[in-house]
N, C-alpha and C. Protein backbone atom coordinates (compact mmCIF):
# COMPACT_ATOMS: atom_id res chain seq x y z
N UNK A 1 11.59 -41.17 18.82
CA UNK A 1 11.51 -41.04 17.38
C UNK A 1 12.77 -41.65 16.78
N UNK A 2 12.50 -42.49 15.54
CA UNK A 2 13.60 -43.29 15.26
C UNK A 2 14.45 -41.93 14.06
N UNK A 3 15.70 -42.89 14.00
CA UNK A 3 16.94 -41.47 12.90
C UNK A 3 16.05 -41.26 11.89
N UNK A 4 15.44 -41.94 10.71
CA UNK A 4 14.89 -42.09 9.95
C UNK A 4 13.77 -40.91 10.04
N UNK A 5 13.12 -41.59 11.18
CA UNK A 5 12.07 -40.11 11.27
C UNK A 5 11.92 -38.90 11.80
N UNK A 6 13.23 -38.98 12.71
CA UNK A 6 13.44 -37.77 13.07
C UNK A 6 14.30 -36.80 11.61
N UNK A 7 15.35 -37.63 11.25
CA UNK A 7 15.84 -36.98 9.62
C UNK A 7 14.85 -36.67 8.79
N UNK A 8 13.79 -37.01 9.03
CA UNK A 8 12.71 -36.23 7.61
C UNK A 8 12.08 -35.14 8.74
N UNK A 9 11.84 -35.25 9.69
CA UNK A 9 11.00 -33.97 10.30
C UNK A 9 11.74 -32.68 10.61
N UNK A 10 13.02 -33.30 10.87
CA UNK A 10 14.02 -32.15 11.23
C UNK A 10 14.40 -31.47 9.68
N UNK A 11 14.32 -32.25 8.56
CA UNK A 11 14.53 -31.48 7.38
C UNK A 11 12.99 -30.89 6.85
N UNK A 12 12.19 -31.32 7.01
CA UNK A 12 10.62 -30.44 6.75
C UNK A 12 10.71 -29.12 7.55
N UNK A 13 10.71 -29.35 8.80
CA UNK A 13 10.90 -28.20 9.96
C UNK A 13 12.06 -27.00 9.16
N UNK A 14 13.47 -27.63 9.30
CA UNK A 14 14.02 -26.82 8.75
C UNK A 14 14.21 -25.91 7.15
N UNK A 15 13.39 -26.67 6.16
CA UNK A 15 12.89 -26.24 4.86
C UNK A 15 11.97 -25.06 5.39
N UNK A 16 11.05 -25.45 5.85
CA UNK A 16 9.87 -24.73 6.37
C UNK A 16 10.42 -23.37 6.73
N UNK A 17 11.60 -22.94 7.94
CA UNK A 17 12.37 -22.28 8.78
C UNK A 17 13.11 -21.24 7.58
N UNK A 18 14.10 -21.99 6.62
CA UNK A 18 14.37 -21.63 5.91
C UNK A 18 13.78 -20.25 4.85
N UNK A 19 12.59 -21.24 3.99
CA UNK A 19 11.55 -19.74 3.64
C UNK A 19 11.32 -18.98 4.03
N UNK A 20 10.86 -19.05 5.62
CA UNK A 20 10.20 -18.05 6.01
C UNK A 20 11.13 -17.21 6.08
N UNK A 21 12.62 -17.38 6.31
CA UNK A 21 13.74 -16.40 6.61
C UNK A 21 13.87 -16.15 5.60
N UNK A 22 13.89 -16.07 4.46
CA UNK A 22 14.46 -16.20 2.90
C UNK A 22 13.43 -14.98 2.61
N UNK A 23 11.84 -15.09 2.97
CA UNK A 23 10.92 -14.32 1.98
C UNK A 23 11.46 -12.81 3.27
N UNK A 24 10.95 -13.34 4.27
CA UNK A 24 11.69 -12.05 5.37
C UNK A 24 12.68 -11.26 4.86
N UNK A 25 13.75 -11.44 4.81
CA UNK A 25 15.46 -11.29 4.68
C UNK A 25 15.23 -11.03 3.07
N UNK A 26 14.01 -10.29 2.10
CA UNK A 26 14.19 -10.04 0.77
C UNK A 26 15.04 -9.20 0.47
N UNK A 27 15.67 -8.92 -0.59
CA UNK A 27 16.84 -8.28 -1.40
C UNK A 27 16.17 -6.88 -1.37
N UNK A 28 16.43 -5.30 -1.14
CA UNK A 28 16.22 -4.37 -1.27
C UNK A 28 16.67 -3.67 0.26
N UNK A 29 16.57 -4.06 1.38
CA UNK A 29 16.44 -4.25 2.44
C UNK A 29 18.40 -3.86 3.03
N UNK A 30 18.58 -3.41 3.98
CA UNK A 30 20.03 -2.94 4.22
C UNK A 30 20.41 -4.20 5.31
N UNK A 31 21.26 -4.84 5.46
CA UNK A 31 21.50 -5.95 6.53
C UNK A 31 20.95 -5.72 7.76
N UNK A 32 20.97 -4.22 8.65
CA UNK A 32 20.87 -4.68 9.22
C UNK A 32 18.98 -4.39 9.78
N UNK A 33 18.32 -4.22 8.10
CA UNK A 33 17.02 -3.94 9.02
C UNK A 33 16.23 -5.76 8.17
N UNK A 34 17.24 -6.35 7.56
CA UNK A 34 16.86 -8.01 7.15
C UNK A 34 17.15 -8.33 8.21
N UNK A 35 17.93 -8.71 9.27
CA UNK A 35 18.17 -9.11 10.25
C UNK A 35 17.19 -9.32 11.58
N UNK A 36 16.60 -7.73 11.37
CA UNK A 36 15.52 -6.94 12.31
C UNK A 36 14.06 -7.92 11.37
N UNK A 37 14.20 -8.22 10.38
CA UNK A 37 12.68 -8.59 9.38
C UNK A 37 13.14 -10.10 9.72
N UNK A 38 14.18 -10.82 9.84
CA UNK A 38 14.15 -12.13 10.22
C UNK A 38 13.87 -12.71 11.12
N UNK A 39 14.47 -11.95 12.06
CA UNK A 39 14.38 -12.09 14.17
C UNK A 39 12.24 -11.79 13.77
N UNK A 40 12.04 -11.11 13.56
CA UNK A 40 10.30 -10.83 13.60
C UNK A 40 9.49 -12.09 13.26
N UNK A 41 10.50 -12.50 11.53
CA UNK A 41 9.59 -13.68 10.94
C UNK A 41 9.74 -14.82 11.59
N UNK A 42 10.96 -15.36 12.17
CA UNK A 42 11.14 -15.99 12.57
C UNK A 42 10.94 -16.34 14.27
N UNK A 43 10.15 -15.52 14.68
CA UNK A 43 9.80 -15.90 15.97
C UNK A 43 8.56 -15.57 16.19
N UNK A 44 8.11 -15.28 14.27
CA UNK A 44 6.11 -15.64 14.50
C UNK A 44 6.52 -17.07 13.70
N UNK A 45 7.42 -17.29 12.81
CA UNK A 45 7.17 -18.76 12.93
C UNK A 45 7.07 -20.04 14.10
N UNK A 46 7.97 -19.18 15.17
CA UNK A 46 8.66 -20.29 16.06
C UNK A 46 6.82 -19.88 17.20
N UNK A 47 6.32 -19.24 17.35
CA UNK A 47 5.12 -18.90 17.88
C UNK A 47 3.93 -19.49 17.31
N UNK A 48 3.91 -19.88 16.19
CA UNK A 48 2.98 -20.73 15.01
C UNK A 48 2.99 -22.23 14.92
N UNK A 49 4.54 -22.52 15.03
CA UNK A 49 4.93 -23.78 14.93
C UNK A 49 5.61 -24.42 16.58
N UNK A 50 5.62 -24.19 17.30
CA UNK A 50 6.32 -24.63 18.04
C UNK A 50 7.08 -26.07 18.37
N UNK A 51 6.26 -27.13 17.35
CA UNK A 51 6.29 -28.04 17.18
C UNK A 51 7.94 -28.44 15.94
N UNK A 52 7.80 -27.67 15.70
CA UNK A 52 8.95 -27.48 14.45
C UNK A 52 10.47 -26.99 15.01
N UNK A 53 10.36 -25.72 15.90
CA UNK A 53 11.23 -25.33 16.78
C UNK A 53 11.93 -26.64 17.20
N UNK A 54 10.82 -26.99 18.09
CA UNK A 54 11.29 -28.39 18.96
C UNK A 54 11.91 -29.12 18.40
N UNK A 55 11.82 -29.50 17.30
CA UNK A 55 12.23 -30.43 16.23
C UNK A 55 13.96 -29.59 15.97
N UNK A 56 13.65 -28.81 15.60
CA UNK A 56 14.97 -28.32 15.29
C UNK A 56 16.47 -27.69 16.23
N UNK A 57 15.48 -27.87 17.62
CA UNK A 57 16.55 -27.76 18.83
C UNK A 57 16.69 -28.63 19.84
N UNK A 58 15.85 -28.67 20.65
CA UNK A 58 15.93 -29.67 21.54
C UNK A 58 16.00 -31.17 20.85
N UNK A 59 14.98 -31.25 20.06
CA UNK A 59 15.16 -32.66 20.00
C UNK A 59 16.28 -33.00 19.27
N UNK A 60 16.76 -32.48 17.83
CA UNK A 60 18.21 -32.10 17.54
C UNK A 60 19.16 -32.26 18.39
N UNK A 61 19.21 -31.80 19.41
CA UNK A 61 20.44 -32.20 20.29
C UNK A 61 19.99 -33.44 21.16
N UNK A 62 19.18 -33.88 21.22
CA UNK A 62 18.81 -35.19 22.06
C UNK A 62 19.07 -36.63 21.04
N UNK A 63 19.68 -36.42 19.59
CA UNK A 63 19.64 -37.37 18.56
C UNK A 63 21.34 -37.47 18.63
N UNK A 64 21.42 -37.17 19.71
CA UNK A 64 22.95 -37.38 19.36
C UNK A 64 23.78 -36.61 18.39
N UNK A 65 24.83 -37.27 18.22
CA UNK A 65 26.27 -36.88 16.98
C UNK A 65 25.39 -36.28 15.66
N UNK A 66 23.76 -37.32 15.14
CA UNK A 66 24.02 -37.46 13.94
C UNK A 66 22.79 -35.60 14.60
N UNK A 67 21.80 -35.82 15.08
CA UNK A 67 21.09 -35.20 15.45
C UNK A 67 22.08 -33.30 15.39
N UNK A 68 22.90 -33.50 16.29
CA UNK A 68 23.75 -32.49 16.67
C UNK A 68 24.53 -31.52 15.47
N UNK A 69 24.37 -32.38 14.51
CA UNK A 69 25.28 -32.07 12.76
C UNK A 69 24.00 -31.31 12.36
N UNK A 70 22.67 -31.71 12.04
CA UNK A 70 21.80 -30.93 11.99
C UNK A 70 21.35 -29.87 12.55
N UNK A 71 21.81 -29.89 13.65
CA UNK A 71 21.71 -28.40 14.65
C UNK A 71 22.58 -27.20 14.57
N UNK A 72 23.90 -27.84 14.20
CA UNK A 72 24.85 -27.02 13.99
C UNK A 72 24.60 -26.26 12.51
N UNK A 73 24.18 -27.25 11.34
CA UNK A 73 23.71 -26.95 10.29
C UNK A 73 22.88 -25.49 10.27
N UNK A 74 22.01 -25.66 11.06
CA UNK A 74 21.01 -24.40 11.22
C UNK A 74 21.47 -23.27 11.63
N UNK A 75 22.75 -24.06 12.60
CA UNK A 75 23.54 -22.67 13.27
C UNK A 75 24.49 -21.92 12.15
N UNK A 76 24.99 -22.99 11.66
CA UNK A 76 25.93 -22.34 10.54
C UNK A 76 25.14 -21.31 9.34
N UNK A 77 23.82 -22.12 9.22
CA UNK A 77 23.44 -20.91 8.54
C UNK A 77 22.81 -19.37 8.59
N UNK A 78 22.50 -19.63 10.02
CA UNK A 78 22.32 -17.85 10.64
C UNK A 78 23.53 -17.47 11.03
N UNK A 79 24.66 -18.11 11.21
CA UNK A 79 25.82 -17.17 11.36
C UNK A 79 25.88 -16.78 10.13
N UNK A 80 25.85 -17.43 8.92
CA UNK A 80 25.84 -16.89 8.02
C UNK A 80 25.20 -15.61 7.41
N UNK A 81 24.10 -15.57 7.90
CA UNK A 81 23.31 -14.77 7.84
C UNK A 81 23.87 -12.70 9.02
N UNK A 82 24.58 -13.58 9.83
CA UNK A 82 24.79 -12.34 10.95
C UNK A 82 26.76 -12.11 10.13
N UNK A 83 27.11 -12.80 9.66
CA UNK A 83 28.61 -12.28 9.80
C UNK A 83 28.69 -10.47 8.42
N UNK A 84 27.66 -11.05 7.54
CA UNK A 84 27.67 -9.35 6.79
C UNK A 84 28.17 -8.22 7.87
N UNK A 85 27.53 -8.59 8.92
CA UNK A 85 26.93 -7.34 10.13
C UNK A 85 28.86 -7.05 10.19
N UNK A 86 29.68 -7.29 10.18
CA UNK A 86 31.09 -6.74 10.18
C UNK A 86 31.62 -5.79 9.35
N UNK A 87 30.89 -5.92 8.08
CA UNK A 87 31.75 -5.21 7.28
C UNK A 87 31.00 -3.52 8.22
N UNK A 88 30.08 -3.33 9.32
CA UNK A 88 29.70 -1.99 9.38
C UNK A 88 30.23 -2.11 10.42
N UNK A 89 31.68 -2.77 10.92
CA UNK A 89 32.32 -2.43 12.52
C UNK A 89 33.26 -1.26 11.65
N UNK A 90 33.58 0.16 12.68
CA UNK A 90 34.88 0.95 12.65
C UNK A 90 36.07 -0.17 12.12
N UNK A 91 36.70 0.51 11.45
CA UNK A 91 38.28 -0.14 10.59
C UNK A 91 39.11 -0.94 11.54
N UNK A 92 39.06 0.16 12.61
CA UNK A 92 40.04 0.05 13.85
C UNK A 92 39.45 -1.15 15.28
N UNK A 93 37.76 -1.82 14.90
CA UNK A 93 37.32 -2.89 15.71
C UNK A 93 37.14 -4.40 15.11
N UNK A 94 37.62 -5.19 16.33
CA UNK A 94 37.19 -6.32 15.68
C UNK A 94 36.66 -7.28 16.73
N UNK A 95 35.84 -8.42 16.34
CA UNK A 95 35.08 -9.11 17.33
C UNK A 95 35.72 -10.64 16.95
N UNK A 96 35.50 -10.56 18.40
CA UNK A 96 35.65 -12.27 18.21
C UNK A 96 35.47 -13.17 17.13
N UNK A 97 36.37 -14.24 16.96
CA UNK A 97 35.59 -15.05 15.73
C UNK A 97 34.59 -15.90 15.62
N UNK A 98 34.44 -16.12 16.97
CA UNK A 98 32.97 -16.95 17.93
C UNK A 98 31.91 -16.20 17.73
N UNK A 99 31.58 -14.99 17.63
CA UNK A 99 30.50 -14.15 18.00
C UNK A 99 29.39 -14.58 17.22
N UNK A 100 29.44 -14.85 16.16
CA UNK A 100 28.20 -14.95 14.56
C UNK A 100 27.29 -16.71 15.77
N UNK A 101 28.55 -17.78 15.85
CA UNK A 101 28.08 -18.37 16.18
C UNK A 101 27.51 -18.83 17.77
N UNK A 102 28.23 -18.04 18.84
CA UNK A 102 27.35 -17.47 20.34
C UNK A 102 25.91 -16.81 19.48
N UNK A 103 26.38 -15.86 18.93
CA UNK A 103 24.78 -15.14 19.02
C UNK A 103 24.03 -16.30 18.04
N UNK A 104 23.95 -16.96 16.88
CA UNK A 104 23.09 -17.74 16.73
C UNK A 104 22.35 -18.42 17.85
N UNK A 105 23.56 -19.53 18.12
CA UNK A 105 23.00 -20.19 19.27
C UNK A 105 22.26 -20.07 20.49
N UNK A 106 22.48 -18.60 21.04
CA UNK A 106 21.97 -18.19 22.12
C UNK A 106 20.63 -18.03 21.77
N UNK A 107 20.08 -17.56 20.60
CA UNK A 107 18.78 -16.87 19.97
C UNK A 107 18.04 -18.02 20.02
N UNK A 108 18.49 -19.35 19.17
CA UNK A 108 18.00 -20.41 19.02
C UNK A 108 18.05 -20.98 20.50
N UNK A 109 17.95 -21.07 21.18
CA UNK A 109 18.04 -21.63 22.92
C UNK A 109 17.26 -20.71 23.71
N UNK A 110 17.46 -19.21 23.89
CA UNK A 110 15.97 -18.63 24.13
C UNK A 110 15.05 -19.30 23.98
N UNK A 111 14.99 -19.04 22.33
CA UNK A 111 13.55 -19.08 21.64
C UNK A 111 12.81 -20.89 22.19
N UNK A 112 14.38 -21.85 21.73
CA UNK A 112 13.35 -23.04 22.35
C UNK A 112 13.57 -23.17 23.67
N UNK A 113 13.71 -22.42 24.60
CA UNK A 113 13.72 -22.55 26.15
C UNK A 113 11.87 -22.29 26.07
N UNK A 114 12.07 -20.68 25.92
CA UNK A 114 10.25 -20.53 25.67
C UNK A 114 9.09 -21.42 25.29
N UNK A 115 9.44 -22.14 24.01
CA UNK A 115 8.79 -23.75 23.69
C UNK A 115 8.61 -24.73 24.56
N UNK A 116 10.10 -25.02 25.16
CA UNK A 116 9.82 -26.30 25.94
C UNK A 116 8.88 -25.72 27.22
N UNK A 117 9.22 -24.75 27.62
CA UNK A 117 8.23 -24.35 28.56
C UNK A 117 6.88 -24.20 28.67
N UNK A 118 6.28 -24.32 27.34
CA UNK A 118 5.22 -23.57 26.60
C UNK A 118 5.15 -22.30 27.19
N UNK A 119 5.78 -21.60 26.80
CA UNK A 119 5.75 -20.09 27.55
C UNK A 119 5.70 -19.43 25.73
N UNK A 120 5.39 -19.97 24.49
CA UNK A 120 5.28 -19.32 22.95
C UNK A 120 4.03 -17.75 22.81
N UNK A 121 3.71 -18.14 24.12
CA UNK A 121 2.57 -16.53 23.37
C UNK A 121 3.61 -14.96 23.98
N UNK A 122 4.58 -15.74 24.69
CA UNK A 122 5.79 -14.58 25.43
C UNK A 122 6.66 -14.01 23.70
N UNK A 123 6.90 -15.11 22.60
CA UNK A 123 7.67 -14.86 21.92
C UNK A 123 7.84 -13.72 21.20
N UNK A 124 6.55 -13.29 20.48
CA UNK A 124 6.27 -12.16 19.79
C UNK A 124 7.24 -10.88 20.84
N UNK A 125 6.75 -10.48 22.09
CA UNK A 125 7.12 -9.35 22.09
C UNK A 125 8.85 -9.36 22.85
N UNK A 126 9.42 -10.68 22.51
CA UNK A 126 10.66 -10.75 22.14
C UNK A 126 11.46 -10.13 21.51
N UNK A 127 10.83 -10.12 20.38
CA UNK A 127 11.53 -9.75 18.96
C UNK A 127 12.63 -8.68 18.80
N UNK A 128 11.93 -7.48 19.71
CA UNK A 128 12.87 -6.40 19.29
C UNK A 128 14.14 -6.47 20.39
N UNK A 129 13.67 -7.03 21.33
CA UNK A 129 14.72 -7.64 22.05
C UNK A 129 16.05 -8.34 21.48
N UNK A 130 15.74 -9.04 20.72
CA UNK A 130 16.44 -10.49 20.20
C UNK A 130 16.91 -9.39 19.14
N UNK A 131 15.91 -9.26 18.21
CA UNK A 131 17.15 -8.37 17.12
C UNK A 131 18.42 -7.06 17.63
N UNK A 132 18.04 -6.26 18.68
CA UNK A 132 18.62 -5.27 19.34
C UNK A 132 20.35 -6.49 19.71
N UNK A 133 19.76 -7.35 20.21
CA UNK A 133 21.13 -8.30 20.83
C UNK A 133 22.11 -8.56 19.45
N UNK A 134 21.40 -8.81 18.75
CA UNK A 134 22.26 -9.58 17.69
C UNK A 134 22.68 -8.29 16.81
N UNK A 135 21.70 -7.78 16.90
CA UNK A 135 23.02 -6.30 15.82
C UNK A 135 23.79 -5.06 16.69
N UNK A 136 24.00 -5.36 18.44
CA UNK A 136 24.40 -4.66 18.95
C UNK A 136 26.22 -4.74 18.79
N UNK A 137 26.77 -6.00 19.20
CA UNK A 137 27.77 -6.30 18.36
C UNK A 137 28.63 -5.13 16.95
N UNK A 138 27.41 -5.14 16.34
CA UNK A 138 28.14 -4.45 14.94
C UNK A 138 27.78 -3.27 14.79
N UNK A 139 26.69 -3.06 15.55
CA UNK A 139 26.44 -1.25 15.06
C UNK A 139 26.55 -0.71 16.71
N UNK A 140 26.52 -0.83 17.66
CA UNK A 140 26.83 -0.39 18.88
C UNK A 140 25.42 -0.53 19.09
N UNK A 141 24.99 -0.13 20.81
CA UNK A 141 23.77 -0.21 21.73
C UNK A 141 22.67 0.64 20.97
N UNK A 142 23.02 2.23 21.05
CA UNK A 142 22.18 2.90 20.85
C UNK A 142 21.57 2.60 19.24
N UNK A 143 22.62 2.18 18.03
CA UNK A 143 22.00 2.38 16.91
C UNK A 143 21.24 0.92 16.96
N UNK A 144 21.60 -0.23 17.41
CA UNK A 144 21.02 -1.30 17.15
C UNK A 144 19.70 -1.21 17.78
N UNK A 145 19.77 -0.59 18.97
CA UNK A 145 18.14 -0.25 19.67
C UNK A 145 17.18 0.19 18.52
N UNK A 146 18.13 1.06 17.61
CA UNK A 146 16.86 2.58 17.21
C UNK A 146 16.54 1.04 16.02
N UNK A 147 17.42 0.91 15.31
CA UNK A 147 16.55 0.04 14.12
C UNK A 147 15.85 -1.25 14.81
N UNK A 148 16.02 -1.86 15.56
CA UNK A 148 15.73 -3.22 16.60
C UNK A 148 14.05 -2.58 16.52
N UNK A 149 13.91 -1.32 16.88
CA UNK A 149 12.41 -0.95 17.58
C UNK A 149 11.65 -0.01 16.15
N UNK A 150 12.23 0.15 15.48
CA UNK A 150 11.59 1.10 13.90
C UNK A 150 10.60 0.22 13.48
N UNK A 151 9.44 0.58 13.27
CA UNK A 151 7.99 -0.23 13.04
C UNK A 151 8.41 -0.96 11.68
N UNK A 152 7.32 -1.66 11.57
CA UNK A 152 7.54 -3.26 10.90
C UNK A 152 6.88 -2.36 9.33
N UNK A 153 7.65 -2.44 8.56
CA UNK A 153 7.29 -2.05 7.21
C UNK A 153 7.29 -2.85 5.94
N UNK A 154 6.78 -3.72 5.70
CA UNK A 154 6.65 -5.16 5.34
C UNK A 154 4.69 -5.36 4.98
């Protein structure tokens, strides 16, 4: 796929990616059960689309430098999305300054490991998995489990 056309699919894909996290992740919602509603939406998108995933990881990093700026892009914006999760660490803890962006990345590399494999009908019962990981960090094991697994109220 030439830059040209990979730059418009990787920005459709990621527009696309975007909403769905946006309508997920609505305002009323406490961080860390948007987080728990994103990890869900976003890995029935990545189960729907798999084609889009691909686009936005693997092949992303196979485009090289310019490819790789777009990948990071995506990353930067779910760290964005995970760094709130601090203000609920104890006064007295602090995490790495890497962490927002390990746990993006790792989530996004799962999820398209599963793709490239076609292993996508595994993704769904991921979910509470994947969210439990990413808010264990800030709220500890046991509380990130209990909201990670609290039924889908949406």
């Amino acid at each position: 796929m030439g830059e040209n056309a990979f730059a418009g699919a990787f920005e459709s894909a990621y527009a696309r990616f975007h909403v769905v996290l946006l309508e997920a992740c609505e305002e009323g919602r406490d961080w860390p059960r948007r987080i728990v509603a994103g990890v869900r939406a976003g890995i029935a998108f990545a189960a729907a689309d798999p084609e889009a995933v691909r686009t936005l990881t693997t092949d992303a990093m196979a485009q090289g430098a310019e490819g790789i700026d777009r990948y990071e892009r995506l990353v930067a914006y779910l760290r964005g999305q995970l760094a709130p999760g601090r203000a609920h660490l104890p006064p007295d803890e602090q995490l790495p300054g890497v962490i927002e962006h390990a746990l993006a990345s790792g989530v996004l590399m799962l999820v398209a490991q599963r793709v490239d494999q076609g292993r996508t009908a595994e993704l769904p019962a991921l979910a509470p998995e994947v969210a439990q990981f990413l808010l264990t960090p800030y709220l500890g094991a046991v509380e990130a489990r209990r909201v990670a697994n609290e039924p889908d109220r949406s």
